[in-house]
Protein backbone atom coordinates (compact mmCIF):
# COMPACT_ATOMS: atom_id res chain seq x y z
CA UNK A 1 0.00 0.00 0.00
CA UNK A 2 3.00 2.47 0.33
CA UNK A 3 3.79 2.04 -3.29
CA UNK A 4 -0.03 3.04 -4.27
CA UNK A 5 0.29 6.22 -2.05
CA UNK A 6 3.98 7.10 -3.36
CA UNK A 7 2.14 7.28 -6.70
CA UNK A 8 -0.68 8.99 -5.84
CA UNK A 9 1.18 11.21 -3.94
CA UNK A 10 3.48 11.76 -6.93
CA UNK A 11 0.62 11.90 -9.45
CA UNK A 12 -1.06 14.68 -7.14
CA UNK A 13 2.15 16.87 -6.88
CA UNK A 14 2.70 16.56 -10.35
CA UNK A 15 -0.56 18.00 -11.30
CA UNK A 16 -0.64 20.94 -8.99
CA UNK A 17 2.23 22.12 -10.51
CA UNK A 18 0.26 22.48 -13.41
CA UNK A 19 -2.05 24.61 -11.67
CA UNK A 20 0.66 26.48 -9.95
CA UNK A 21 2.77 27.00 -13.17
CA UNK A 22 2.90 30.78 -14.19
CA UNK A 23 0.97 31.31 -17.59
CA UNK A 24 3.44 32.23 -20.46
CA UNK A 25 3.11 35.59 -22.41
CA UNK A 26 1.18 35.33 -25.50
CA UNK A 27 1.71 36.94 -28.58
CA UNK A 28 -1.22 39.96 -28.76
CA UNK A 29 -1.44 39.49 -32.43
CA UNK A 30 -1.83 35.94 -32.72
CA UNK A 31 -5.64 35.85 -33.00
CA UNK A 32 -5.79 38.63 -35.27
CA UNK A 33 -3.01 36.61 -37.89
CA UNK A 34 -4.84 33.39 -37.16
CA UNK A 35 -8.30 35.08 -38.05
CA UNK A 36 -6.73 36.28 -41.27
CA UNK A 37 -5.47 33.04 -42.32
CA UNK A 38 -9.00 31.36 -41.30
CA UNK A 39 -10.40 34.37 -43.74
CA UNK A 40 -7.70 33.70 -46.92
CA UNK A 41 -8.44 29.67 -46.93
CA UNK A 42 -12.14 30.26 -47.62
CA UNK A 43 -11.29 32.79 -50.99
CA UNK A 44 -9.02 30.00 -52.44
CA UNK A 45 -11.21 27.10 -52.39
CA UNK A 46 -13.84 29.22 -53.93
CA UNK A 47 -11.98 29.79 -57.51
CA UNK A 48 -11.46 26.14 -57.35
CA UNK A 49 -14.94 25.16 -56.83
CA UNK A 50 -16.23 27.77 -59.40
CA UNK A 51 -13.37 26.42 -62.10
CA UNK A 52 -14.01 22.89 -61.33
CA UNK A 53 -18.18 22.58 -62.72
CA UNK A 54 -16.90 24.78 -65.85
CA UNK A 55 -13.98 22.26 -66.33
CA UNK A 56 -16.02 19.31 -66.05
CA UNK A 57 -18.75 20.73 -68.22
CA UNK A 58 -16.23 21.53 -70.87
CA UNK A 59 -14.50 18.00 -70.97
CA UNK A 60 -18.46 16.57 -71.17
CA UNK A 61 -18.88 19.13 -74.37
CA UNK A 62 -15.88 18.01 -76.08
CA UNK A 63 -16.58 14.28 -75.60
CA UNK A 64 -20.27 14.45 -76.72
CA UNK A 65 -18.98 16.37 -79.69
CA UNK A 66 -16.34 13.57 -80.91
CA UNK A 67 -18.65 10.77 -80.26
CA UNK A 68 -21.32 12.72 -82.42
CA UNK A 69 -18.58 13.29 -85.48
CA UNK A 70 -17.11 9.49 -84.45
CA UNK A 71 -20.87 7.95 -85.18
CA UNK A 72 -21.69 10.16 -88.15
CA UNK A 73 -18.82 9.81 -89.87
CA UNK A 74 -19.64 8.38 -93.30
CA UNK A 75 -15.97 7.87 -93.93
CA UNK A 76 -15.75 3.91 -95.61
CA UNK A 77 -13.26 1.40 -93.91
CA UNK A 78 -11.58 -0.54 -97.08
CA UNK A 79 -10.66 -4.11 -96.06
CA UNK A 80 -7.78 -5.89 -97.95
CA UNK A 81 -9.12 -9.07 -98.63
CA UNK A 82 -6.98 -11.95 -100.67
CA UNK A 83 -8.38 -11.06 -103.90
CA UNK A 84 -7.35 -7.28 -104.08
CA UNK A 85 -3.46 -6.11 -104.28
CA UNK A 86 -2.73 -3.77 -101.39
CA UNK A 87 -0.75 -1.99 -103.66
CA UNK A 88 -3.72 -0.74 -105.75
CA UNK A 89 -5.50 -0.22 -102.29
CA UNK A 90 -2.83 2.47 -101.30
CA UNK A 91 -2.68 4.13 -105.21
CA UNK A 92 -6.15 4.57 -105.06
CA UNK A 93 -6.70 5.84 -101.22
CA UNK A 94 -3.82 8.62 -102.18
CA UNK A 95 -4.98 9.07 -106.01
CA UNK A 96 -1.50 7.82 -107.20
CA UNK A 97 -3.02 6.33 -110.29
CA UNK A 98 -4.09 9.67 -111.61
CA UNK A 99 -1.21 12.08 -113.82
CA UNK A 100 -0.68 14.54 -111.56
CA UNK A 101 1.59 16.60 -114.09
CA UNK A 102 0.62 20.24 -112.79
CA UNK A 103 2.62 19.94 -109.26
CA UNK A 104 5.79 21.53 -109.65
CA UNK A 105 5.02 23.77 -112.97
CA UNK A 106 5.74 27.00 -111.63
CA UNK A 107 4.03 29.94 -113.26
């Protein structure tokens, strides 16, 4: 039982000198530069949650627009099957069967 009331005894002296303990000096312009900082935070969140909706919007534009053009595209995949020469496939998707003598004729 000594033990016990060592520790109490211990465990009561260490708390009154919490009581006891002279307050330290505070800074008189703490709450005034805490204030302001509470104050900023508020102003910087708020361009980020205006740009944010306009961003998203945008990005939903802009992929609503290339699945439109994707799906009505009437543009004509050519498959090379065994019969046709991929040769003639490539003249004819760049029109390299046609004379093209007018190029470089400088005038």
């Amino acid at each position: 039982m000594d033990r016990q009331k060592r520790i109490e005894k211990e465990i009561n002296k260490t708390l009154d000198a919490f009581d006891l303990a002279e307050k330290l000096p505070h800074n008189p312009y703490f709450f005034s530069r805490l204030q302001a900082r509470m104050e900023e935070k508020p102003k910087e969140k708020m361009v980020f949650a205006t740009l944010r909706p306009v961003l998203l919007a945008s990005l939903l534009v802009i992929n609503i627009i290339t699945a439109i053009s994707y799906f009505s595209s009437t543009d004509i995949v050519t498959q090379i099957t065994s019969e046709q020469d991929p040769y003639e496939i490539f003249a004819s998707d760049f029109n390299l069967n046609q004379t093209q003598t007018d190029l470089f004729n400088i005038e």
